[in-house]
Protein backbone atom coordinates (compact mmCIF):
# COMPACT_ATOMS: atom_id res chain seq x y z
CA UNK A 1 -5.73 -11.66 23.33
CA UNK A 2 -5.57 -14.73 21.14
CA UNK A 3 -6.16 -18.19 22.58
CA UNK A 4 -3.18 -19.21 20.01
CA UNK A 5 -1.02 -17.99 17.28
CA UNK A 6 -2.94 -19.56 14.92
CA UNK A 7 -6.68 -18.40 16.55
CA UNK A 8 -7.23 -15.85 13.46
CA UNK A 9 -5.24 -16.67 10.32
CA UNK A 10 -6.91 -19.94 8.78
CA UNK A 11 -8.70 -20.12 5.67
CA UNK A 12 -12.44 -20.16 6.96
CA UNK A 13 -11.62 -16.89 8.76
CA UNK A 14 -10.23 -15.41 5.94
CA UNK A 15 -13.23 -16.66 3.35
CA UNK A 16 -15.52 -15.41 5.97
CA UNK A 17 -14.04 -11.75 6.09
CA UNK A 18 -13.40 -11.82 2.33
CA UNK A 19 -17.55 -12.37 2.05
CA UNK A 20 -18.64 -9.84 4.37
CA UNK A 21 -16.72 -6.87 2.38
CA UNK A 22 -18.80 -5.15 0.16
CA UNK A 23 -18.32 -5.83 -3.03
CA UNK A 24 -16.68 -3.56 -5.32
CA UNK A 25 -19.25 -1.85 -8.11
CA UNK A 26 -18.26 -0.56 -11.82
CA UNK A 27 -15.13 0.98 -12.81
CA UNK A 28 -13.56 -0.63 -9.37
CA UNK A 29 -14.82 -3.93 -10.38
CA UNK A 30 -13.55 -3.61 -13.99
CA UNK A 31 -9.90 -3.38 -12.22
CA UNK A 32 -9.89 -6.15 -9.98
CA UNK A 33 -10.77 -8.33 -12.95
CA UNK A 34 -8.43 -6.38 -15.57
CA UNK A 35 -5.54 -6.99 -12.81
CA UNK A 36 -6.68 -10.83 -12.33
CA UNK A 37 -6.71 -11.35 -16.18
CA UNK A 38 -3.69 -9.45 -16.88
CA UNK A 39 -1.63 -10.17 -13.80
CA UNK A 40 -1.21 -7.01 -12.57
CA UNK A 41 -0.30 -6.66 -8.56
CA UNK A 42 -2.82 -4.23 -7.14
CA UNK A 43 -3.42 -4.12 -3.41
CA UNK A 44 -6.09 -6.81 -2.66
CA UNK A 45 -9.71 -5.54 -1.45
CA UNK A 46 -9.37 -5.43 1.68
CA UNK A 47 -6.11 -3.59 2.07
CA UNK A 48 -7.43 -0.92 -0.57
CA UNK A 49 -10.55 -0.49 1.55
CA UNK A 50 -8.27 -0.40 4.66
CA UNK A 51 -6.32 2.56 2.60
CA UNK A 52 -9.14 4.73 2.35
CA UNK A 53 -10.69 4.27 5.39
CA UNK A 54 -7.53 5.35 7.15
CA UNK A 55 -7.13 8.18 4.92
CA UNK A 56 -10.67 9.06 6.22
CA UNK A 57 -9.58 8.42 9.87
CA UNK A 58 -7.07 10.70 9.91
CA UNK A 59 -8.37 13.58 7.86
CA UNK A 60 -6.01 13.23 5.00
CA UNK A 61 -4.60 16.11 2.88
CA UNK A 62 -1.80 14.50 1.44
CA UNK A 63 -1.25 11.50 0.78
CA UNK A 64 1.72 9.93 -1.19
CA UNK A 65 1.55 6.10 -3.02
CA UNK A 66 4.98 4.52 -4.23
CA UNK A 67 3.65 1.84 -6.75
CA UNK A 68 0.65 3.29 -8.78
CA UNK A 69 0.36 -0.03 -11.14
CA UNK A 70 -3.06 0.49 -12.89
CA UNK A 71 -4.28 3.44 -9.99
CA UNK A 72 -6.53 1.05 -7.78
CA UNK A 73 -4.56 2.16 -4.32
CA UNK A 74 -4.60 5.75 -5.54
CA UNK A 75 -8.02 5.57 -6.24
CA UNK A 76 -9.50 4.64 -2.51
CA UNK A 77 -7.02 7.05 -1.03
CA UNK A 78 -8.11 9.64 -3.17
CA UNK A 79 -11.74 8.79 -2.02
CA UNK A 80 -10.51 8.81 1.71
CA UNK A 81 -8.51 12.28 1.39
CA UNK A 82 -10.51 15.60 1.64
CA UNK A 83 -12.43 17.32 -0.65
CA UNK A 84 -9.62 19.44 -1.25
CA UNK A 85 -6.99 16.13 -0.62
CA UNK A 86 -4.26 15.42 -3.07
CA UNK A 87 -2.80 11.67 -4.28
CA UNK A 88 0.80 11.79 -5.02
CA UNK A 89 1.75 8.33 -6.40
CA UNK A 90 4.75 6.88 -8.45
CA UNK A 91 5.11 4.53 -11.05
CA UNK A 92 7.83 4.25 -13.99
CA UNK A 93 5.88 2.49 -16.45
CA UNK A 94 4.35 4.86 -19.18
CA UNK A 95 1.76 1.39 -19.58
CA UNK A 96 0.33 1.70 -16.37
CA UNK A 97 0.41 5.23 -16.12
CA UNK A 98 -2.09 4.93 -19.24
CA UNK A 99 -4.15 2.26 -18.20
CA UNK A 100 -4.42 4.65 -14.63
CA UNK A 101 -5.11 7.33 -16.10
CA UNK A 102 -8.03 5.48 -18.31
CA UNK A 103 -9.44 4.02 -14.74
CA UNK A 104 -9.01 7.40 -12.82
CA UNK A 105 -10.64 9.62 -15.38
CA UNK A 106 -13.96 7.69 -15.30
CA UNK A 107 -13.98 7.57 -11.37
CA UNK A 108 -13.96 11.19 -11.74
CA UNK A 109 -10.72 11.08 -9.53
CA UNK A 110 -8.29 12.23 -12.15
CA UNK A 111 -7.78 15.76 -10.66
CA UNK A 112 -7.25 14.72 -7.50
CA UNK A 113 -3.86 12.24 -8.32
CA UNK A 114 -0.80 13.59 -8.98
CA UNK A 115 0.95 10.87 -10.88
CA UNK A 116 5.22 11.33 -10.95
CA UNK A 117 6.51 9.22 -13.30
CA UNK A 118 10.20 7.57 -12.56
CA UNK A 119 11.31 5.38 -10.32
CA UNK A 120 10.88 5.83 -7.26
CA UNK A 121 14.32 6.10 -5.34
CA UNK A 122 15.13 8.92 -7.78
CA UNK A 123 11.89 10.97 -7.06
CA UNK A 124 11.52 10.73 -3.48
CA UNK A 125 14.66 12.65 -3.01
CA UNK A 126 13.10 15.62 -5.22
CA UNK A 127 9.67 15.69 -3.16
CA UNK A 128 8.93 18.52 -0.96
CA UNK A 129 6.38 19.67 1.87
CA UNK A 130 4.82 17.22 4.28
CA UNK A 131 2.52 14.31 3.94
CA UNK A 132 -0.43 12.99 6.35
CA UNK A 133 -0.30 9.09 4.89
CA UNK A 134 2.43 7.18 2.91
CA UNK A 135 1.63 3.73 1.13
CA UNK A 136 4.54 1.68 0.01
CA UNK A 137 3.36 -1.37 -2.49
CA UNK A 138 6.31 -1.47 -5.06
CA UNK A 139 9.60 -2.90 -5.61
CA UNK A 140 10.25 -4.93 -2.26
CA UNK A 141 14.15 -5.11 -2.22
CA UNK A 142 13.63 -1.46 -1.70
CA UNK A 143 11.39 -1.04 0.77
CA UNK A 144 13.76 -0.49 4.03
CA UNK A 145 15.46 2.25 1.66
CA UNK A 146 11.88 3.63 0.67
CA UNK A 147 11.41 4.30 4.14
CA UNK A 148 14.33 6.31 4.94
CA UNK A 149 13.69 8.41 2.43
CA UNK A 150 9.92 8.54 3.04
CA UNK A 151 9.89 9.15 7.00
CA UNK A 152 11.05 12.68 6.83
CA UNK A 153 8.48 13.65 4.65
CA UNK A 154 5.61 12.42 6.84
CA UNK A 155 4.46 14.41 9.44
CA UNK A 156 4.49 14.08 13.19
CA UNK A 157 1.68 11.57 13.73
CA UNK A 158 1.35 10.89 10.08
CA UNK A 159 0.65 7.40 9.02
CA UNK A 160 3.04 4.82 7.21
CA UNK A 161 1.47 1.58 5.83
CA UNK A 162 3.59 -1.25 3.85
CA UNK A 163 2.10 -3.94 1.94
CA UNK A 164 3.21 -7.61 1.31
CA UNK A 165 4.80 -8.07 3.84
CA UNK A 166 4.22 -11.31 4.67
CA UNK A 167 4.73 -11.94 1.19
CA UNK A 168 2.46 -15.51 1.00
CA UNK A 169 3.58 -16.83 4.00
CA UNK A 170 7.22 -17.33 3.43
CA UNK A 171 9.07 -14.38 5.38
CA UNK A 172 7.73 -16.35 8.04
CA UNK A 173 8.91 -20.05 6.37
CA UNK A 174 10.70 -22.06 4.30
CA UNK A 175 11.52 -19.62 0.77
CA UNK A 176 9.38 -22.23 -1.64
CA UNK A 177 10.13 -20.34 -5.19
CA UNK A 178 13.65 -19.13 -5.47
CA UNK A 179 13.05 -16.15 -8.10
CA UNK A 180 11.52 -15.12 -4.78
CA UNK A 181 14.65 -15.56 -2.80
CA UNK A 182 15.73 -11.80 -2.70
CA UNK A 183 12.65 -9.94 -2.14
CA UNK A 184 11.67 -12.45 1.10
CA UNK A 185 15.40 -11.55 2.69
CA UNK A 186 14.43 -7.99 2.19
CA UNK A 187 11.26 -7.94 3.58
CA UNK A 188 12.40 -10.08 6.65
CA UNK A 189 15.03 -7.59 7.47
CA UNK A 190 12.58 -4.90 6.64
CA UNK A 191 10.18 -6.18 8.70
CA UNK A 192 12.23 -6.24 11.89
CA UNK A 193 13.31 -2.80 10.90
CA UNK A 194 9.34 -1.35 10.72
CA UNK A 195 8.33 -3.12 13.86
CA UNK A 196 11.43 -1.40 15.90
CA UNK A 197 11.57 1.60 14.08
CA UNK A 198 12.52 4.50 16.71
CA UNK A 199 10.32 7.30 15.07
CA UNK A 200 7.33 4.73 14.88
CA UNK A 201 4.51 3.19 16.61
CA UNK A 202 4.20 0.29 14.44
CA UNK A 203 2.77 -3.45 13.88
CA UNK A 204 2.17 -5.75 11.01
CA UNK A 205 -1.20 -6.88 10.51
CA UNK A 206 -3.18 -9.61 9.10
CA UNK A 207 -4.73 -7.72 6.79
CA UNK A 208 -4.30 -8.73 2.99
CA UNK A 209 -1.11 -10.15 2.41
CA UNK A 210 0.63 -8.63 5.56
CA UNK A 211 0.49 -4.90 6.12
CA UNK A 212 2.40 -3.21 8.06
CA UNK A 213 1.19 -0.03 9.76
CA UNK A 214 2.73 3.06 11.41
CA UNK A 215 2.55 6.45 12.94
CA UNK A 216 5.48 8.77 13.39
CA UNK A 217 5.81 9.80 16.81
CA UNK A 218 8.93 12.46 16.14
């Protein structure tokens, strides 16, 4: 157990993981920097390599992202799922769809990524058949409802993982930017909803910027 709350997350911990992970090589690199230049929100490193490891874990045959951004999470699920796997992910902007696409194509990952474009509260209610993993990284005032609409499509000891949820430190703080003001309410409230969720086994980690992680028990 920890000594103390604060045992694990300070900075030199966190450089000292962030050094450790492999770097990322080629096309992967290319969209960490194109997302640092441009300001795009992709999952950070270690949550994407947490994504595909999992997917590994668990076997993965379907696996469905709500947030595709510039395909960086789609792309290490896709390399976690198996060979035959499938990456369902969701995105309403015809600009990142294109700049995905771009990215995915040259991975050689393009045929394995189902992209859906809309927004997500109107597709998830037109999806069908079950999925093994479910990643949730987009709009964060609508995470809780994400979730009620994603649960029944996960299986029975199917994985759920959240991102942001810590959101820089203030769902657990003082709100310090006020354009931020709605989104930290939600997650708070979503965050008490994961943790206590009765069809999950769930906890928020330290991982990234807070990621939440759970398996369906019924």
């Amino acid at each position: 157990m920890k000594q103390k709350f604060d045992a694990i997350l300070q900075p030199e911990q966190a450089e000292y993981l962030d050094k450790i992970l492999p770097r990322s090589k080629d096309v992967l690199a290319e969209m960490e920097e194109y997302a640092a230049v441009n300001r795009v929100p992709i999952a950070d490193r270690e949550v994407a390599w947490f994504l595909e490891i999992t997917a590994r874990a668990i076997n993965a045959e379907r696996c469905l992202e709500i947030g595709l951004a510039i395909g960086y999470g789609a792309a290490h699920l896709a390399r976690g799922t198996t060979e035959s796997g499938k990456v369902f992910t969701i995105e309403p902007s015809d600009e990142m769809i294109d700049k995905a696409e771009g990215y995915l194509q040259k991975l050689g990952l393009r045929e394995k990524i189902e992209i859906l474009k809309g927004k997500a509260l109107d597709v998830l209610p037109e999806l069908k058949g079950e999925f093994d993993l479910i990643y949730l990284d987009a709009v964060k005032e609508e995470y809780t409802k994400y979730l009620e609409l994603c649960l029944p499509l996960l299986r029975v000891g199917g994985v759920v993982i959240a991102d942001n949820l810590l959101w820089g430190g203030q769902v657990a703080g003082e709100i310090n930017d006020e354009k931020e003001r709605n989104a930290t309410v939600a997650l708070r409230q979503f965050n008490a909803s994961f943790v206590n969720h009765p069809q999950l086994k769930a906890q928020i980690l330290s991982v990234g910027d807070g990621l939440g992680y759970g398996v369906k028990t019924f």
